[in-house]
Protein backbone atom coordinates (compact mmCIF):
# COMPACT_ATOMS: atom_id res chain seq x y z
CA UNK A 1 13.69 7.77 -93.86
CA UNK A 2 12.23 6.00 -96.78
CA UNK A 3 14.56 2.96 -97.03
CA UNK A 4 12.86 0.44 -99.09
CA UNK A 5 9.93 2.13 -101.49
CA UNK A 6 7.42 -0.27 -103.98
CA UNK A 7 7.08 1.63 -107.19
CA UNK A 8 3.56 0.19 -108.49
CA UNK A 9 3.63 0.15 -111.99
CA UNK A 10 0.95 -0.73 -115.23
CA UNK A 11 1.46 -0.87 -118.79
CA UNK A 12 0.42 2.77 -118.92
CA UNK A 13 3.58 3.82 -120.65
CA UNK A 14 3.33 7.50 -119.54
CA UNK A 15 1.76 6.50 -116.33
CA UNK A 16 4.96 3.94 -115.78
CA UNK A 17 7.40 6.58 -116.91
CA UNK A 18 6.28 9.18 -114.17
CA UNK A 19 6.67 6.77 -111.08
CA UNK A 20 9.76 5.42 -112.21
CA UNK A 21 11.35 9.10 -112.45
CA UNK A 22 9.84 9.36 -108.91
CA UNK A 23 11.59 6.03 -107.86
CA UNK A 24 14.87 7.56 -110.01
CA UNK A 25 14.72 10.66 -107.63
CA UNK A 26 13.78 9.39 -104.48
CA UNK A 27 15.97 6.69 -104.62
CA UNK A 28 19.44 8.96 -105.45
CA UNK A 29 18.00 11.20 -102.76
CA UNK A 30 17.49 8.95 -99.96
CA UNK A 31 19.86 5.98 -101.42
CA UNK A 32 16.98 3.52 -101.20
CA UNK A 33 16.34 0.17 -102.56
CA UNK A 34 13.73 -0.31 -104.91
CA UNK A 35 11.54 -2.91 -105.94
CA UNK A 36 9.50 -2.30 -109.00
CA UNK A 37 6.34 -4.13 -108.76
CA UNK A 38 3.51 -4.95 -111.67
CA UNK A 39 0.16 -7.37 -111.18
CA UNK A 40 -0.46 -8.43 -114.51
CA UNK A 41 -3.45 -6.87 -115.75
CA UNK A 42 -6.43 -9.00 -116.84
CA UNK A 43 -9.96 -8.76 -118.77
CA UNK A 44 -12.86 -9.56 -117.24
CA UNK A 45 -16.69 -10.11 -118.45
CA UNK A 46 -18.93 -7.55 -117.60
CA UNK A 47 -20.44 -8.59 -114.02
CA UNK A 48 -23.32 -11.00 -114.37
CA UNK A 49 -24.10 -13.34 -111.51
CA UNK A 50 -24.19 -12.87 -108.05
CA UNK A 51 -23.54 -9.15 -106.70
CA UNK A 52 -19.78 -8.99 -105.29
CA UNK A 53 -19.04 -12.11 -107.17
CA UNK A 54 -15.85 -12.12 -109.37
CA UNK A 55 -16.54 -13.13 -112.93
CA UNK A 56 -14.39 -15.65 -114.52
CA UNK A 57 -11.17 -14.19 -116.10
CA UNK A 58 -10.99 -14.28 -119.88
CA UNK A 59 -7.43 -13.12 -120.40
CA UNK A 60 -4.48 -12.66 -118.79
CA UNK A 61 -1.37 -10.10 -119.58
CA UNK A 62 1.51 -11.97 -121.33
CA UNK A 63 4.28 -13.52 -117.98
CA UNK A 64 6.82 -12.00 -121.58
CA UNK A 65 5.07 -8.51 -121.51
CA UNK A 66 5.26 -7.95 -117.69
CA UNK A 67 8.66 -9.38 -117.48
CA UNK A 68 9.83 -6.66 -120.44
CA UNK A 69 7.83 -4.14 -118.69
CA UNK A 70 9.75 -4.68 -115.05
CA UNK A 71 12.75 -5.41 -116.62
CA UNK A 72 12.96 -1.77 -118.49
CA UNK A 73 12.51 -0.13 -115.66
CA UNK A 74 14.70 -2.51 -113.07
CA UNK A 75 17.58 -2.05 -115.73
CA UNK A 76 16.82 1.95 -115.97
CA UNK A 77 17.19 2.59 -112.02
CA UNK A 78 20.31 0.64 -111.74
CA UNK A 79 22.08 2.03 -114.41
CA UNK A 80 21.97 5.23 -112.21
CA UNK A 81 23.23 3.16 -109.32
CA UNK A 82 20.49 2.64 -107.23
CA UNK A 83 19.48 -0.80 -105.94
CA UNK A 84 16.30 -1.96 -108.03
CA UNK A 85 14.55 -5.45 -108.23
CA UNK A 86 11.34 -6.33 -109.99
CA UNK A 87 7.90 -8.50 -108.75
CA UNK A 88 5.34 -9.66 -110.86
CA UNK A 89 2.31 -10.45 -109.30
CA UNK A 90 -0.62 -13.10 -110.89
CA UNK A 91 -3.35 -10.70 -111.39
CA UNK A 92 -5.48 -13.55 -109.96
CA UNK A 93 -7.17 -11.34 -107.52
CA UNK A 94 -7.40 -7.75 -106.66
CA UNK A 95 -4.56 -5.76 -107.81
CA UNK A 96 -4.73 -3.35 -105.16
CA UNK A 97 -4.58 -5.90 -102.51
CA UNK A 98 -1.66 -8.11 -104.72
CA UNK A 99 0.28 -4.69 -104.41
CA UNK A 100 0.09 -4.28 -101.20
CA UNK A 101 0.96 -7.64 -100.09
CA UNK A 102 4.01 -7.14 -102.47
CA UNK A 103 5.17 -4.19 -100.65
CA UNK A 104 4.22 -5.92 -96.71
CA UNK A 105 6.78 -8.96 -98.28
CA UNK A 106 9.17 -6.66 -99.18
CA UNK A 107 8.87 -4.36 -95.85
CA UNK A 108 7.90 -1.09 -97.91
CA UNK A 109 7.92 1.63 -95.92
CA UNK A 110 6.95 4.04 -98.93
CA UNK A 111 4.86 3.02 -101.77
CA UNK A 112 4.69 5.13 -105.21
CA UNK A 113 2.03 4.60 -107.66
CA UNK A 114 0.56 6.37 -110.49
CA UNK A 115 -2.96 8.26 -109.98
CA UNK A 116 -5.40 7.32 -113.15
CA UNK A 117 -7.31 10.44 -114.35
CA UNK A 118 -10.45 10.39 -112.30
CA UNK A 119 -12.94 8.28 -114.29
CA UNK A 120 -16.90 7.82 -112.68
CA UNK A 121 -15.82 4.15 -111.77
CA UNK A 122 -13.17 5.02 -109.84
CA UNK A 123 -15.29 7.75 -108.08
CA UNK A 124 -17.98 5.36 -107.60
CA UNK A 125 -15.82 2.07 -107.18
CA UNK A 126 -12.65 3.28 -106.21
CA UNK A 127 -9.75 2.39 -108.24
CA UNK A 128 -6.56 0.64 -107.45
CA UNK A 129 -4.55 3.79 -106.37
CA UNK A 130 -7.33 5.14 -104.31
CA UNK A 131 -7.38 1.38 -102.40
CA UNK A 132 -3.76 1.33 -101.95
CA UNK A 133 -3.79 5.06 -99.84
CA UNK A 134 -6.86 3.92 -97.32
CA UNK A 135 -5.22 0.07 -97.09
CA UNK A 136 -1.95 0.44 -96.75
CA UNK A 137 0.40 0.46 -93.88
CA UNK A 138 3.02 2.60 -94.85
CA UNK A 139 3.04 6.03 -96.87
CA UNK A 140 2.09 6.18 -100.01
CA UNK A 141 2.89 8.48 -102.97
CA UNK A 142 0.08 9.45 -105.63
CA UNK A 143 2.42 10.51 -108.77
CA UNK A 144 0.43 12.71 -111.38
């Protein structure tokens, strides 16, 4: 059923640690190939300018610290035999939409990601898990 699922992770270590279990147990269950994908998170200015306008970025996650983060958990689903790759994306944009042009690429037909604890932003804004369920085009997975 679930063939090829996109576990969305951040550098939320306990956050990262409950989708990979799900991607751990899924994966045995169904035998499914996994890719493990991370946008590399970035700091921005508070919003000045234009309304809707980006702001400039001011710094980017390490290309060393995502590739450690997606490489820990690549190496932990294959050593219990299931087929696991990693993606970084840039973080140049929006990370809900990098995600889920990761997992069209990849021809996801489930997608796991981690559910934030409701903040007012995400409420107000909606946050990158709350995008991913109304955009995408396959299934997806809140893990808590």
């Amino acid at each position: 059923m679930f063939e090829r699922i996109v576990a969305a992770i951040d550098s939320d270590t306990q956050r990262a640690a409950q989708v990979i279990a799900a991607a751990r147990e899924l994966g045995l269950a169904l035998r499914s190939e996994v890719l493990i994908a991370h946008v590399r998170e970035v700091e921005r200015p508070a919003v000045v300018g234009k309304p809707g306008a980006l702001p400039p970025i001011v710094h980017f996650e390490s290309e060393e610290a995502a590739q450690e983060l997606i490489n820990t958990a690549v190496n932990d689903l294959r050593q219990v035999g299931i087929k696991a790759t990693g993606q970084i994306g840039p973080g140049a944009g929006s990370t809900a939409h990098e995600l889920l042009a990761i997992a069209r690429a990849f021809g996801a037909d489930l997608i796991l990601v981690g559910d934030r604890d409701s903040r007012i932003t995400d409420v107000i804004l909606g946050g990158v898990a709350h995008r991913i369920v109304h955009l995408a085009d396959c299934p997806v997975l809140l893990v808590r």
